[in-house]
N, C-alpha and C. Protein backbone atom coordinates (compact mmCIF):
# COMPACT_ATOMS: atom_id res chain seq x y z
N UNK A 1 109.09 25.16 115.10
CA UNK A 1 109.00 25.63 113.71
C UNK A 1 109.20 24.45 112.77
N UNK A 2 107.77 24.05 112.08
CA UNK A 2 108.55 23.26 111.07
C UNK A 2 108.92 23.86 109.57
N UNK A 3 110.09 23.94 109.47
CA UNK A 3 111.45 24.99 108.86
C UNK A 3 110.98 24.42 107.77
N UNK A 4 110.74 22.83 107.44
CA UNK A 4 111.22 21.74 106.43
C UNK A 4 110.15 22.17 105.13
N UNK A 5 108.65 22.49 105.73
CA UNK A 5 107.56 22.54 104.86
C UNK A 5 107.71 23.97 104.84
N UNK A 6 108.73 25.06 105.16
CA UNK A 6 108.21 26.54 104.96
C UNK A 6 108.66 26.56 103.57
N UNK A 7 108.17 27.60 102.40
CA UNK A 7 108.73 27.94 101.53
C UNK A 7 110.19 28.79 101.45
N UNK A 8 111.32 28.90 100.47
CA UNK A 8 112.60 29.73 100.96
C UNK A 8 112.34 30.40 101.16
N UNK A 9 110.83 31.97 100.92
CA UNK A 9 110.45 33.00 101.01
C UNK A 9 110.42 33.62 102.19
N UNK A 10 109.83 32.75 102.87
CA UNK A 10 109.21 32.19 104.23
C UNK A 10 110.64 32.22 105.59
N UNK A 11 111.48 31.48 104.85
CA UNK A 11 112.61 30.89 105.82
C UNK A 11 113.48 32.47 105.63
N UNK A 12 113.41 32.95 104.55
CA UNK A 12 114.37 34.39 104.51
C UNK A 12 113.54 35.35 105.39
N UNK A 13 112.47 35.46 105.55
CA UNK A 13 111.51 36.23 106.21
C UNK A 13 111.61 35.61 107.18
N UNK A 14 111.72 34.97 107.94
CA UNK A 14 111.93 34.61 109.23
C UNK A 14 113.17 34.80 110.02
N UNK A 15 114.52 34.04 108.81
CA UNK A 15 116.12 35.06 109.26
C UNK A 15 116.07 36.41 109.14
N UNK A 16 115.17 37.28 108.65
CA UNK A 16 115.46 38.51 108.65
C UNK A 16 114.99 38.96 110.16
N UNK A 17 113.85 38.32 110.25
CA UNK A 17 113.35 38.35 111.65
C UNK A 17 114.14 38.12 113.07
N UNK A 18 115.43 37.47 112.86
CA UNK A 18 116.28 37.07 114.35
C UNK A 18 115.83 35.58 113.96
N UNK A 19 114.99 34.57 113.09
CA UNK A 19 115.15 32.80 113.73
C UNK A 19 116.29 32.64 113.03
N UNK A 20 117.65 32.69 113.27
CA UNK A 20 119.07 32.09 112.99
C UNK A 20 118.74 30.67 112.25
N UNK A 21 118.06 29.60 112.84
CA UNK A 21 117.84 27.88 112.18
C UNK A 21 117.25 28.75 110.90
N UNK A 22 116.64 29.53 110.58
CA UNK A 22 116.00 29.40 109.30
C UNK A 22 116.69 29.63 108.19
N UNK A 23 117.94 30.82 108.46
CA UNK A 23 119.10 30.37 107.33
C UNK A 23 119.99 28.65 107.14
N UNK A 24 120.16 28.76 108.45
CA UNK A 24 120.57 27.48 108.36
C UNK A 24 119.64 26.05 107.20
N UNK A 25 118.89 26.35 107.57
CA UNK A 25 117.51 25.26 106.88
C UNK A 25 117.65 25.57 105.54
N UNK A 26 117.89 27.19 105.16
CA UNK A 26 117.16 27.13 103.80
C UNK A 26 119.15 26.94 103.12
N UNK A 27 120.23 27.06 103.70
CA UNK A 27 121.07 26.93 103.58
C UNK A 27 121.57 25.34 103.22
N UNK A 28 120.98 24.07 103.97
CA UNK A 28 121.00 23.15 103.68
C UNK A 28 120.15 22.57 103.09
N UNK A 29 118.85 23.63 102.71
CA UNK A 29 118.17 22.44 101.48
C UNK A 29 118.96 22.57 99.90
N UNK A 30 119.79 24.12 99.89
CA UNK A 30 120.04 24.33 98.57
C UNK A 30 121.62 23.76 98.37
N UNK A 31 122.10 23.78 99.76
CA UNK A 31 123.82 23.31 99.43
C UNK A 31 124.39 22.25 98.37
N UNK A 32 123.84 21.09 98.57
CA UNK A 32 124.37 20.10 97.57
C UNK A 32 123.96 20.26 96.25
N UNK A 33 123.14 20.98 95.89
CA UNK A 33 122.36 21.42 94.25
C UNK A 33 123.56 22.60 94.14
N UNK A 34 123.51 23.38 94.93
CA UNK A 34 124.95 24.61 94.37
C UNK A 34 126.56 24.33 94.88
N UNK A 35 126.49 23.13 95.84
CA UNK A 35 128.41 22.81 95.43
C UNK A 35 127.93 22.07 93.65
N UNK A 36 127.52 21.49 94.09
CA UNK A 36 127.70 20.40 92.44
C UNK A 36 127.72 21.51 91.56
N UNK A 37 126.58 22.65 91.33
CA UNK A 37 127.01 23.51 90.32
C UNK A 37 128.22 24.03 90.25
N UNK A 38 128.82 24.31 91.50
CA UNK A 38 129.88 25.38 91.24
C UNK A 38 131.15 23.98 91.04
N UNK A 39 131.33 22.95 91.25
CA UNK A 39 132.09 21.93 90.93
C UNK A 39 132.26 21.55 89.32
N UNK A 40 131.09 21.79 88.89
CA UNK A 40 130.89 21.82 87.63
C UNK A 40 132.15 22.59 86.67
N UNK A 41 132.46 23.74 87.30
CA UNK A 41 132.89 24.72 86.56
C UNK A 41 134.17 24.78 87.12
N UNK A 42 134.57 24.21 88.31
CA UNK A 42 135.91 24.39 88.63
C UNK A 42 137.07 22.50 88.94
N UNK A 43 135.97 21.66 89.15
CA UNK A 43 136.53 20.14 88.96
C UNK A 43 137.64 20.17 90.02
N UNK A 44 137.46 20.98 91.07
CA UNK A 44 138.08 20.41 92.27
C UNK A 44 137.30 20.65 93.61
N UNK A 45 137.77 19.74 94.22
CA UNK A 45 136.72 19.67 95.35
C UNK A 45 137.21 20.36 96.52
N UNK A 46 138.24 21.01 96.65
CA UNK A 46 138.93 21.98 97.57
C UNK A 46 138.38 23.34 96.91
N UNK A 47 138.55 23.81 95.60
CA UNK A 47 138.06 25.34 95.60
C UNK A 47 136.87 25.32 95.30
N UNK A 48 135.99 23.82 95.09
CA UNK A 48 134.58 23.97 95.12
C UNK A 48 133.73 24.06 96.41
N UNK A 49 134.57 23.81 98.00
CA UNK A 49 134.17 24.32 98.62
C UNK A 49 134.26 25.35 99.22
N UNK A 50 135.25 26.32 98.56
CA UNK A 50 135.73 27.10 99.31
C UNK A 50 134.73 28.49 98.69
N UNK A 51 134.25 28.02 97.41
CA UNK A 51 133.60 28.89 96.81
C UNK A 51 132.47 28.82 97.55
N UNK A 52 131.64 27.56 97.39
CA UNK A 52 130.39 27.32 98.36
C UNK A 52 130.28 28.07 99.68
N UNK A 53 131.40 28.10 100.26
CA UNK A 53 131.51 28.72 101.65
C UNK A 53 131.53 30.09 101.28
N UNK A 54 132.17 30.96 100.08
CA UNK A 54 132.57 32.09 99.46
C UNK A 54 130.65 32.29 99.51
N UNK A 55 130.10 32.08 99.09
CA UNK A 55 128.60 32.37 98.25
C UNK A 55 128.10 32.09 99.70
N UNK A 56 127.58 31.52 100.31
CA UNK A 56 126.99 31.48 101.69
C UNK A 56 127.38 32.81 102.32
N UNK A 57 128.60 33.25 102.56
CA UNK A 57 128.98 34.45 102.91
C UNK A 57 128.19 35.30 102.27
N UNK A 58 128.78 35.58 101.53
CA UNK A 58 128.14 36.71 100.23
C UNK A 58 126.72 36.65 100.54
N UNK A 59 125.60 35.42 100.34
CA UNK A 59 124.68 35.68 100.86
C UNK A 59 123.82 36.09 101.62
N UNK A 60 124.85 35.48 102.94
CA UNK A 60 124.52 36.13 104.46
C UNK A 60 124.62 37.80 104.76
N UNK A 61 125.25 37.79 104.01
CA UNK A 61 125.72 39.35 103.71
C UNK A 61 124.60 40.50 102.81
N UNK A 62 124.43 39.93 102.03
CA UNK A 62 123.74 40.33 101.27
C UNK A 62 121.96 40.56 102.26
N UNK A 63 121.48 39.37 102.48
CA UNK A 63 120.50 39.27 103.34
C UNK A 63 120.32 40.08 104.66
N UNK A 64 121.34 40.37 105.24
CA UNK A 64 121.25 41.39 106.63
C UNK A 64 121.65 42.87 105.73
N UNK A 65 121.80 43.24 104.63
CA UNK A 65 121.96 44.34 104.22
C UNK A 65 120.76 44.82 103.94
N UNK A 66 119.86 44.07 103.19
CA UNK A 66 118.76 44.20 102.80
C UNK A 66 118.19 43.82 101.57
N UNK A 67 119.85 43.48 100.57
CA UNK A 67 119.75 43.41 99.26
C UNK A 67 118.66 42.42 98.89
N UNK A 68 118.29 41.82 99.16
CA UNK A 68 117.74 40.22 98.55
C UNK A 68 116.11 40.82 98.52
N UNK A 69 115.78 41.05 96.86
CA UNK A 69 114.94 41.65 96.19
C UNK A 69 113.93 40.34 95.53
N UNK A 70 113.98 39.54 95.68
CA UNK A 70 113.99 38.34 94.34
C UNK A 70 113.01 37.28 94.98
N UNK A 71 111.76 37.87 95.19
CA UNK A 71 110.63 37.21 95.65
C UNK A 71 110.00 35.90 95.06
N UNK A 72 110.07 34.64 95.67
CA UNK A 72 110.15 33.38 95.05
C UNK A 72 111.33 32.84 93.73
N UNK A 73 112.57 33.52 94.24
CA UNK A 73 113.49 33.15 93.51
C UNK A 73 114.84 32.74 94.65
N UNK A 74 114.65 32.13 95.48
CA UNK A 74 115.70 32.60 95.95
C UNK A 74 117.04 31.08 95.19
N UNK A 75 116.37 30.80 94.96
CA UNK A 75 117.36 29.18 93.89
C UNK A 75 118.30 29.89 92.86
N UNK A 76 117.36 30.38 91.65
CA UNK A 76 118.01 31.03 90.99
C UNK A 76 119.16 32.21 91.15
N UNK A 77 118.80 32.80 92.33
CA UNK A 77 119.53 33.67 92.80
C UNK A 77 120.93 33.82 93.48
N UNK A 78 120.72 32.88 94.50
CA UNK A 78 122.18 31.69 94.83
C UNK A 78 122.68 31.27 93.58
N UNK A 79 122.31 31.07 92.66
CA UNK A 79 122.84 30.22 91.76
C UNK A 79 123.64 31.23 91.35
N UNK A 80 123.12 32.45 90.93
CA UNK A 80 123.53 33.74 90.42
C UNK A 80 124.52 33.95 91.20
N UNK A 81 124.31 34.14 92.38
CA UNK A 81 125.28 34.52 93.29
C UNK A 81 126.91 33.74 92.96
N UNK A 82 126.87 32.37 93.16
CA UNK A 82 127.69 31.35 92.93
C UNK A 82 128.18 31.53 91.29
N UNK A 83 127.77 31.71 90.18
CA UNK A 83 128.03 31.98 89.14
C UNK A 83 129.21 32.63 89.34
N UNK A 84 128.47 34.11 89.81
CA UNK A 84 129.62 35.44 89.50
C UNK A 84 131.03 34.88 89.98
N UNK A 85 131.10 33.92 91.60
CA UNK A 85 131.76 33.46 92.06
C UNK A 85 132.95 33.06 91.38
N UNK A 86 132.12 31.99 90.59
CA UNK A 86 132.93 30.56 89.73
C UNK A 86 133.83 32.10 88.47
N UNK A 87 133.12 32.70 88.12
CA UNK A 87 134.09 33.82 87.10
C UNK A 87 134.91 34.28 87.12
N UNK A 88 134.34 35.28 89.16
CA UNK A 88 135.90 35.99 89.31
C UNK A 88 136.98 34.94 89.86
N UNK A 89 136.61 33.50 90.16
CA UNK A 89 137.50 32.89 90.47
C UNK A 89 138.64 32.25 89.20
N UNK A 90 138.03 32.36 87.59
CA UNK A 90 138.46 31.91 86.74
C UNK A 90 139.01 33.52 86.09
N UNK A 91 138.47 34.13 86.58
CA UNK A 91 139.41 35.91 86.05
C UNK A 91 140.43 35.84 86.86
N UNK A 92 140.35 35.55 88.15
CA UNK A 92 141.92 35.55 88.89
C UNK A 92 142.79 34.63 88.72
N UNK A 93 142.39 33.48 88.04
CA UNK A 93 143.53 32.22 87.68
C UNK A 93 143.86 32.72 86.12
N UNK A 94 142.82 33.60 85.43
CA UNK A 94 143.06 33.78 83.87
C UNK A 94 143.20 32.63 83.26
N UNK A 95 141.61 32.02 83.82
CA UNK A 95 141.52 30.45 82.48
C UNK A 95 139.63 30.82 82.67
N UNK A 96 139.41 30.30 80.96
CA UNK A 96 138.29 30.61 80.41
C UNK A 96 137.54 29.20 81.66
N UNK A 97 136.34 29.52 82.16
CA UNK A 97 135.25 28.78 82.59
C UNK A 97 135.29 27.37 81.93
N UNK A 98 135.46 26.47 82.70
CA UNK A 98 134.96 25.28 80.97
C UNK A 98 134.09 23.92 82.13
N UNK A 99 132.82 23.74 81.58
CA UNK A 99 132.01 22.60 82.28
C UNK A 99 131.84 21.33 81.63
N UNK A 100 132.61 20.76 83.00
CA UNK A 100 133.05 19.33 82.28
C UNK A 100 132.67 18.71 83.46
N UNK A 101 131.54 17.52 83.06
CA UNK A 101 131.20 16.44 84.47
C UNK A 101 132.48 15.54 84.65
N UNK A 102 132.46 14.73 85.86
CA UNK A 102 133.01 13.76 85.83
C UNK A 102 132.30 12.27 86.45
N UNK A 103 133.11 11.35 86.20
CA UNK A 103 132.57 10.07 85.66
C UNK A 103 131.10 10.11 87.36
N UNK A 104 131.69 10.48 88.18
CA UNK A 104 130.96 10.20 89.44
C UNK A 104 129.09 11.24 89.71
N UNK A 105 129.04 12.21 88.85
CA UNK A 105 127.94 12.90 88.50
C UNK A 105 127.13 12.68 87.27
N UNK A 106 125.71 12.71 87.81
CA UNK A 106 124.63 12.22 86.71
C UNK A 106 124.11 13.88 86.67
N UNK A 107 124.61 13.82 85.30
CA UNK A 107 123.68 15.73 85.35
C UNK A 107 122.29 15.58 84.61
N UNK A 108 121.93 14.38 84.19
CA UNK A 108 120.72 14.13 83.76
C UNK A 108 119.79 13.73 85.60
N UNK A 109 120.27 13.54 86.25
CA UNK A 109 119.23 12.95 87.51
C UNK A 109 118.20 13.89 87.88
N UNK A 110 118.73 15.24 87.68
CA UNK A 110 117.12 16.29 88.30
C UNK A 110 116.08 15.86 87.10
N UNK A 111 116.47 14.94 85.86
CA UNK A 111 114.82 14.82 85.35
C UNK A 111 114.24 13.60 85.57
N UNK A 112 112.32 14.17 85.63
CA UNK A 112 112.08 13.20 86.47
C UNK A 112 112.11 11.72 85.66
N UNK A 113 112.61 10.72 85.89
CA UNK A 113 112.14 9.64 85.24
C UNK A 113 111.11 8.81 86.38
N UNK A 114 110.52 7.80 85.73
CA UNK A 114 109.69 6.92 86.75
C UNK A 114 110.65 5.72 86.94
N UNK A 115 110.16 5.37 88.06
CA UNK A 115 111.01 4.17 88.78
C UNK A 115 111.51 3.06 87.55
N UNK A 116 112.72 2.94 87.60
CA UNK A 116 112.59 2.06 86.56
C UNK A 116 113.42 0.37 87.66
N UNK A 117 113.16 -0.79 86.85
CA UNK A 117 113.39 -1.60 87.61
C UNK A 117 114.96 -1.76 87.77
N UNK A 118 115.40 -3.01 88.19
CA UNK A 118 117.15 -3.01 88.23
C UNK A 118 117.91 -2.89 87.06
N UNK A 119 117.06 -3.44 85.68
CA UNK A 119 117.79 -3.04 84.22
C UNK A 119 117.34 -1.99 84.18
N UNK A 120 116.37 -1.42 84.41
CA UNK A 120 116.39 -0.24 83.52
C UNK A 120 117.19 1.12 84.32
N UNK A 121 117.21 0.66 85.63
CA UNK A 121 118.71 1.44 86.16
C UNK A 121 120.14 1.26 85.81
N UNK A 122 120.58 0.03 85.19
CA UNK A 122 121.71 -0.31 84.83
C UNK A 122 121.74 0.53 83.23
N UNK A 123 120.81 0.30 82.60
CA UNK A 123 120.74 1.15 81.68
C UNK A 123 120.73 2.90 81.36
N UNK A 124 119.85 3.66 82.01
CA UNK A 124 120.10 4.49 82.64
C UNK A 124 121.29 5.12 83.14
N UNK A 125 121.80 4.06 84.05
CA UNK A 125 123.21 4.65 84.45
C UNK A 125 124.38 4.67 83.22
N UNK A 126 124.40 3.55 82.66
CA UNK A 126 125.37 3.92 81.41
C UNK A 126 124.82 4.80 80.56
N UNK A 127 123.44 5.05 80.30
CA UNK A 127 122.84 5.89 79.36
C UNK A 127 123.90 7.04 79.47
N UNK A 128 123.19 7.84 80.82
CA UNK A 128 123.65 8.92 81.00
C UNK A 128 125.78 9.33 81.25
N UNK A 129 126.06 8.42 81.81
CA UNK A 129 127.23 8.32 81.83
C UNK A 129 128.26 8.72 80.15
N UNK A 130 127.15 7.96 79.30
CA UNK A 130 128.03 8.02 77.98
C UNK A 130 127.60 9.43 77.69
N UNK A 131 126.34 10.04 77.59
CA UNK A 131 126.06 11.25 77.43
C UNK A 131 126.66 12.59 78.11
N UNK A 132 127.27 11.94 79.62
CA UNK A 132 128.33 13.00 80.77
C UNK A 132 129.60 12.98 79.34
N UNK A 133 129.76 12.02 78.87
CA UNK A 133 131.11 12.08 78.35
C UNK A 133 130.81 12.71 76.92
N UNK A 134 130.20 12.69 76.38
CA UNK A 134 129.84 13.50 75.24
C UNK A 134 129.60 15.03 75.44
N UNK A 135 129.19 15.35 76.80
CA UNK A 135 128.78 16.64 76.86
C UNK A 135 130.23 17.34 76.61
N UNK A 136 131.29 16.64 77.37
CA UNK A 136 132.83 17.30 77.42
C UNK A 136 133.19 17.73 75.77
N UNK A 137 132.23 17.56 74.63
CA UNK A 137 132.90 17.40 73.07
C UNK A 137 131.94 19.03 72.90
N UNK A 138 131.07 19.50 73.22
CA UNK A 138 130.40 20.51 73.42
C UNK A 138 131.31 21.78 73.58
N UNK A 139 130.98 23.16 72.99
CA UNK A 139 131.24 23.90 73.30
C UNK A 139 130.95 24.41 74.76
N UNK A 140 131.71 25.02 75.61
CA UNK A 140 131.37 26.09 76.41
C UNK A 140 130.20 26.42 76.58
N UNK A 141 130.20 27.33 75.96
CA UNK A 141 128.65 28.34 75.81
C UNK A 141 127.17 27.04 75.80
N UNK A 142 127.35 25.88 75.53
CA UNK A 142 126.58 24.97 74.80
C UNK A 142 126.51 24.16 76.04
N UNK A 143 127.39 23.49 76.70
CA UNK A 143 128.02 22.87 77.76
C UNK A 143 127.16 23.52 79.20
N UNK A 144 127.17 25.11 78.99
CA UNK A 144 127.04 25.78 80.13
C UNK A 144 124.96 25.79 80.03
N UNK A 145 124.92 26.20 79.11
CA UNK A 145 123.49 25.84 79.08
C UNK A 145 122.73 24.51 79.72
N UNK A 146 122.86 23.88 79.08
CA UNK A 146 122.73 22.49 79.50
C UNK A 146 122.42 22.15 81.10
N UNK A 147 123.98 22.23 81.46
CA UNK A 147 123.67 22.10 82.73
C UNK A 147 123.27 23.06 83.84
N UNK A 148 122.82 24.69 83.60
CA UNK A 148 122.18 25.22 83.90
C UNK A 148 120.52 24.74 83.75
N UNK A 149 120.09 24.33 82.86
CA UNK A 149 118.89 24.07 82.71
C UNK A 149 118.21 22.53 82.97
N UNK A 150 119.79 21.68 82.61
CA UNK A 150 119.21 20.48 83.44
C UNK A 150 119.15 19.83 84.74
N UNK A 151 120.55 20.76 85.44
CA UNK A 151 120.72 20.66 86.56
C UNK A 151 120.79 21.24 87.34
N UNK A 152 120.25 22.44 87.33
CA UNK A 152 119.95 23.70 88.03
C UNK A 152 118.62 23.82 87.86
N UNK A 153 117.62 23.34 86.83
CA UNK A 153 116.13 23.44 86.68
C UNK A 153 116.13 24.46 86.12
N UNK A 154 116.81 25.67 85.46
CA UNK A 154 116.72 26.47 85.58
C UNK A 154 115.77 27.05 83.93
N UNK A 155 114.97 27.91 84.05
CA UNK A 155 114.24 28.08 82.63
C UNK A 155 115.48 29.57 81.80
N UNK A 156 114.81 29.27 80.44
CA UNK A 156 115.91 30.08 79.68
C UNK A 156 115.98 31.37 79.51
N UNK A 157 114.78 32.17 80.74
CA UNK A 157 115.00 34.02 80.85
C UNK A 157 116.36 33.96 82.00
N UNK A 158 116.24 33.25 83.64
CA UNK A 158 117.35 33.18 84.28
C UNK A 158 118.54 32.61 83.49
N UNK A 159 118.53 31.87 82.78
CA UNK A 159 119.77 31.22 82.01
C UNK A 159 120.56 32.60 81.36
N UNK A 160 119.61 33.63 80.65
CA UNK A 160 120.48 34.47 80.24
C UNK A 160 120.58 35.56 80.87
N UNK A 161 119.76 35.85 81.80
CA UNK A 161 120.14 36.53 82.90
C UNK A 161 121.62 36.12 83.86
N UNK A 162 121.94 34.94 84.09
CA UNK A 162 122.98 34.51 84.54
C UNK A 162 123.86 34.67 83.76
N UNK A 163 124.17 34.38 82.71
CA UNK A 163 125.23 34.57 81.63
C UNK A 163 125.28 35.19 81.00
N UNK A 164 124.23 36.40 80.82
CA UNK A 164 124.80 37.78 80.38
C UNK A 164 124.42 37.69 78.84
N UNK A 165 123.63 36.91 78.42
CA UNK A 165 122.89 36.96 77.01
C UNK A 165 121.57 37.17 76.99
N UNK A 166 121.30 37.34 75.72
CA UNK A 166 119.53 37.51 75.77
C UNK A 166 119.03 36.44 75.37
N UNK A 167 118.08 35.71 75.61
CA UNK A 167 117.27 34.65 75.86
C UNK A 167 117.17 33.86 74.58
N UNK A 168 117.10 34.58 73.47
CA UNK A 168 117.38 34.28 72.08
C UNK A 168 118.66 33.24 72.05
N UNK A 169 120.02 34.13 72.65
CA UNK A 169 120.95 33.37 72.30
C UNK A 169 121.15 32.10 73.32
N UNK A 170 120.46 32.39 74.72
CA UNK A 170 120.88 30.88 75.20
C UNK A 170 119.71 30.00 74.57
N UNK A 171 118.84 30.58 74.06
CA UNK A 171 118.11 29.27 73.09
C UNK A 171 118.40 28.97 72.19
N UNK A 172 119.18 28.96 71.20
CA UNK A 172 120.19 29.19 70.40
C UNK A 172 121.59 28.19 70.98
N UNK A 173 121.76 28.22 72.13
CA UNK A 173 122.55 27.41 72.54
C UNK A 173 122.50 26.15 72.64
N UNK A 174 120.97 26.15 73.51
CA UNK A 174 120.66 24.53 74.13
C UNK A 174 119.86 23.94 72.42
N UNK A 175 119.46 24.62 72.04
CA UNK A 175 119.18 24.16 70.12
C UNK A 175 120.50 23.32 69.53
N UNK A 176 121.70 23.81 69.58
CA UNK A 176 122.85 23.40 69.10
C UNK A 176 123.20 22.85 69.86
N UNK A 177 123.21 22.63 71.48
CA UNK A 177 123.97 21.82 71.97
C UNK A 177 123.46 20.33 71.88
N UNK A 178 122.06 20.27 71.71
CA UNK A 178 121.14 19.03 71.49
C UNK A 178 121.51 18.48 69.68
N UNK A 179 121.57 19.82 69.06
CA UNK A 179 122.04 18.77 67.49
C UNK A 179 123.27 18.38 67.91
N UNK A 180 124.69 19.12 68.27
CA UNK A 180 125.42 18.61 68.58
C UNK A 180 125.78 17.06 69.03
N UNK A 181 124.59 17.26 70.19
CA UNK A 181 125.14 16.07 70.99
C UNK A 181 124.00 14.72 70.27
N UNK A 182 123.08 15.07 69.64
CA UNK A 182 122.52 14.12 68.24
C UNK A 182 123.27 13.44 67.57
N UNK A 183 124.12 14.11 67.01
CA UNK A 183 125.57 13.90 66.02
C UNK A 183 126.61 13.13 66.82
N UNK A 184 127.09 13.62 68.02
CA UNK A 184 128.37 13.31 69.02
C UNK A 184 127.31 11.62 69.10
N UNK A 185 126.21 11.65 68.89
CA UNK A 185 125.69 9.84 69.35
C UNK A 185 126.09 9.16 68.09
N UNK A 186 125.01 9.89 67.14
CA UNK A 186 125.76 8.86 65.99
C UNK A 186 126.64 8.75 65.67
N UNK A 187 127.95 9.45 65.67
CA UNK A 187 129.46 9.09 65.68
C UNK A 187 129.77 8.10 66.87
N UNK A 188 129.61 8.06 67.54
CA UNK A 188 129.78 7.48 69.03
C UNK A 188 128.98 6.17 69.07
N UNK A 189 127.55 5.80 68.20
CA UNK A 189 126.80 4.58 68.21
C UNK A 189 126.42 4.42 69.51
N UNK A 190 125.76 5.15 69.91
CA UNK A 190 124.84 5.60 71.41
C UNK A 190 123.59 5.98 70.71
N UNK A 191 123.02 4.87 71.52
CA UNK A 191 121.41 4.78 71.48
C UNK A 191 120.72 5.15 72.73
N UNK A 192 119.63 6.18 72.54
CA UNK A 192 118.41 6.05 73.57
C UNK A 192 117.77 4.90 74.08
């Protein structure tokens, strides 16, 4: 089976079938894209895996039940899954959600840039670095957008499907979080 070129559609239709490797496969193409999300929201690397492992469950679960409805979605859906996660894990500590990178994550890297040479990676890397640190001056709601959509890929009907607004207001969000972070440069004297 080559697992690598099937689509996730494909690989869930095949674990439903008895091929065991095909969860596995579609389990490790999405893992490191959804710890980093769910790290995002919790900034430790002990309950960010424990959640990861939490949502794999849940999934696996979900998938031999029958639930998994969400035909060529299955990204967004994990993501969803992992969301609810990161919530009830911040309803049981009773502290509001708050997404804050740290110095070691580029949440700008899922866009595509073209190869740039050794300066223009040195550049780049501080680019974005100063911009990780500006995002922390962002609201929440503003904060959470963002890196749903820049680092999750995610477009802005799932964005408010995940967070429980209507599409209006997470556009409304990533609108303000971009003047925001316009402003957070020119105070800051950060150039593109």
């Amino acid at each position: 089976m080559q697992s690598r070129t099937l689509s996730d559609d494909k690989l869930v239709e095949l674990y439903l079938t008895g091929e065991e490797s095909a969860l596995g496969e579609l389990l490790n193409r999405h893992k490191d894209r959804i710890y980093t999300y769910i790290y995002l929201f919790v900034r430790d690397t002990h309950t960010a895996e424990d959640l990861l492992q939490e949502t794999f469950i849940k999934v696996i679960d979900k998938l031999r039940s029958g639930k998994y409805q969400e035909q060529n979605k299955f990204l967004p859906w994990i993501s969803r899954v992992a969301y609810n996660l990161c919530i009830d894990y911040y309803r049981r500590e009773k502290r509001m959600p708050k997404v804050v990178t740290r110095d070691g994550f580029d949440i700008f890297s899922v866009l595509k840039f073209s190869e740039p040479g050794a300066e223009g990676k040195v550049m780049e890397s501080e680019f974005s670095s100063r911009v990780r640190k500006l995002l922390e001056y962002l609201p929440e709601e503003q904060r959470e957008v963002v890196v749903l959509r820049h680092y999750m890929d995610m477009n802005f009907r799932e964005i408010a499907e995940m967070t429980g607004v209507n599409i209006n207001t997470a556009l409304g969000r990533m609108r303000y979080a971009l003047i925001n972070l316009r402003k957070l440069m020119e105070t800051k004297n950060i150039s593109i």
